[in-house]
Protein backbone atom coordinates (compact mmCIF):
# COMPACT_ATOMS: atom_id res chain seq x y z
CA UNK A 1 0.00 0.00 0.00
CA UNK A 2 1.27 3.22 -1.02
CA UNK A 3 2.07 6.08 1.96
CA UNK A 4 2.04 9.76 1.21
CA UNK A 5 4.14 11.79 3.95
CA UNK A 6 3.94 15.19 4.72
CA UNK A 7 6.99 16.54 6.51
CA UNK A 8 7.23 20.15 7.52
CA UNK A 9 10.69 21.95 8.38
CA UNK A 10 10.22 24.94 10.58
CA UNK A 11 12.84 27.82 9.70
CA UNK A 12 13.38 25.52 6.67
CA UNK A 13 14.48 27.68 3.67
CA UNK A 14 14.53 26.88 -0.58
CA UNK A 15 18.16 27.20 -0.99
CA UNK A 16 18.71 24.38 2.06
CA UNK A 17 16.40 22.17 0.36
CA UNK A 18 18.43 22.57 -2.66
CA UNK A 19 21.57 21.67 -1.74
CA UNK A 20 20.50 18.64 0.41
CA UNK A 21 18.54 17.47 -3.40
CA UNK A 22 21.89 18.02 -5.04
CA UNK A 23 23.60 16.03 -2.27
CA UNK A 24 21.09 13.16 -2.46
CA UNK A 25 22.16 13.24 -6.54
CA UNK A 26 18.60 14.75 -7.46
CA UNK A 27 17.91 17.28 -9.71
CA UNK A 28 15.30 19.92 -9.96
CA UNK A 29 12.39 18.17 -12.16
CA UNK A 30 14.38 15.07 -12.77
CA UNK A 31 13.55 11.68 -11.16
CA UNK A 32 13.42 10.75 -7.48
CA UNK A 33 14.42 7.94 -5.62
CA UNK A 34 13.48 4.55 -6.44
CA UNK A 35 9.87 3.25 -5.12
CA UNK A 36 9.27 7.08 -4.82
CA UNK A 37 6.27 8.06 -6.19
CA UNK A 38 6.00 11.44 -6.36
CA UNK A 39 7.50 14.49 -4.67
CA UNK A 40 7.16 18.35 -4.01
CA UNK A 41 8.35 21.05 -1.93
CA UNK A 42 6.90 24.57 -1.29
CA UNK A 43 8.07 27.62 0.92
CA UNK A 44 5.36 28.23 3.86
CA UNK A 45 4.93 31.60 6.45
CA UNK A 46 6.79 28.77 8.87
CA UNK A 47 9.48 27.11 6.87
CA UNK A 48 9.40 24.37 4.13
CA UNK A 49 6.64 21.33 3.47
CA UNK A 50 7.61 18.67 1.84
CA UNK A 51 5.40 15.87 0.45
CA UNK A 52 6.21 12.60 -1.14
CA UNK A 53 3.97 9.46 -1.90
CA UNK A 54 6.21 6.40 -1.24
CA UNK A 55 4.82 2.54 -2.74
CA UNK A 56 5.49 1.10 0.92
CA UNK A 57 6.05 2.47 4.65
CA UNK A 58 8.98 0.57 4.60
CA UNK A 59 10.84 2.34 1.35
CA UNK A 60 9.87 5.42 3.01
CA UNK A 61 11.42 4.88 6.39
CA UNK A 62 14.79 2.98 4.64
CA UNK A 63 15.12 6.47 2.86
CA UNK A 64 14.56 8.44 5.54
CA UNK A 65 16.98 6.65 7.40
CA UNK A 66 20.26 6.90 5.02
CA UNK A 67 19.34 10.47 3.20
CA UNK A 68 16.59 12.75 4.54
CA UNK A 69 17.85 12.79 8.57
CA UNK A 70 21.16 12.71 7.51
CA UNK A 71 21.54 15.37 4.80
CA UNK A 72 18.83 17.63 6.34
CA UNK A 73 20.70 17.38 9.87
CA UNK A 74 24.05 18.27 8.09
CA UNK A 75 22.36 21.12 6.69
CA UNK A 76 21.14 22.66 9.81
CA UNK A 77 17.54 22.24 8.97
CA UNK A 78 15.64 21.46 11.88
CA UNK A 79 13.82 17.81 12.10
CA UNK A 80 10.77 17.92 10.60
CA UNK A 81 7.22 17.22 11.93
CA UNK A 82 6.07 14.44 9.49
CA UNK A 83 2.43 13.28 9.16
CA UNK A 84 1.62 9.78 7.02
CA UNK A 85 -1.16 9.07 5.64
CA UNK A 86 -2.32 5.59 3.69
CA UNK A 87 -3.11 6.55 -0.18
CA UNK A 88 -6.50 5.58 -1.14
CA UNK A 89 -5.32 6.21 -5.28
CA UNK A 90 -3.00 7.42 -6.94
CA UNK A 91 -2.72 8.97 -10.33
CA UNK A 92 0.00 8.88 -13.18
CA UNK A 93 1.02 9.86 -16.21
């Protein structure tokens, strides 16, 4: 079952975002991580939210593990309150 997770960064800015993409080996409208599904990012009045639809819980968490905590700790950004939610459908192109 597919898991959507929104994570929100308080203080979070774009260009921290940026450079922990470019560190994961992303690139702005290019592909994202295997058994992603779908990501995006927007500036809020508090910081940054993040969303991403992931085809298990567990691909999720292994990611979050070895890149997101990680990369976002090393670039100062706070950790972020994340909220799951179990994906009733999906669509894609």
């Amino acid at each position: 079952m597919a898991f959507a997770y929104v994570m929100d960064f308080a203080g979070g800015t774009l260009d921290q975002y940026d450079r922990v993409i470019s560190k994961m080996g992303f690139s702005p409208n290019g592909r994202s991580a295997p058994d992603s599904l779908f990501h995006w990012v927007a500036k809020t009045d508090e910081g940054l939210r993040v969303v991403d639809v992931w085809e298990t819980e567990e691909a999720f968490h292994a990611f979050a593990e070895t890149q997101i905590g990680p990369l976002t700790a090393a670039e100062g950004l706070a950790a972020p309150v994340v909220t799951a939610y179990p994906v009733h459908n999906y669509l894609k192109i």
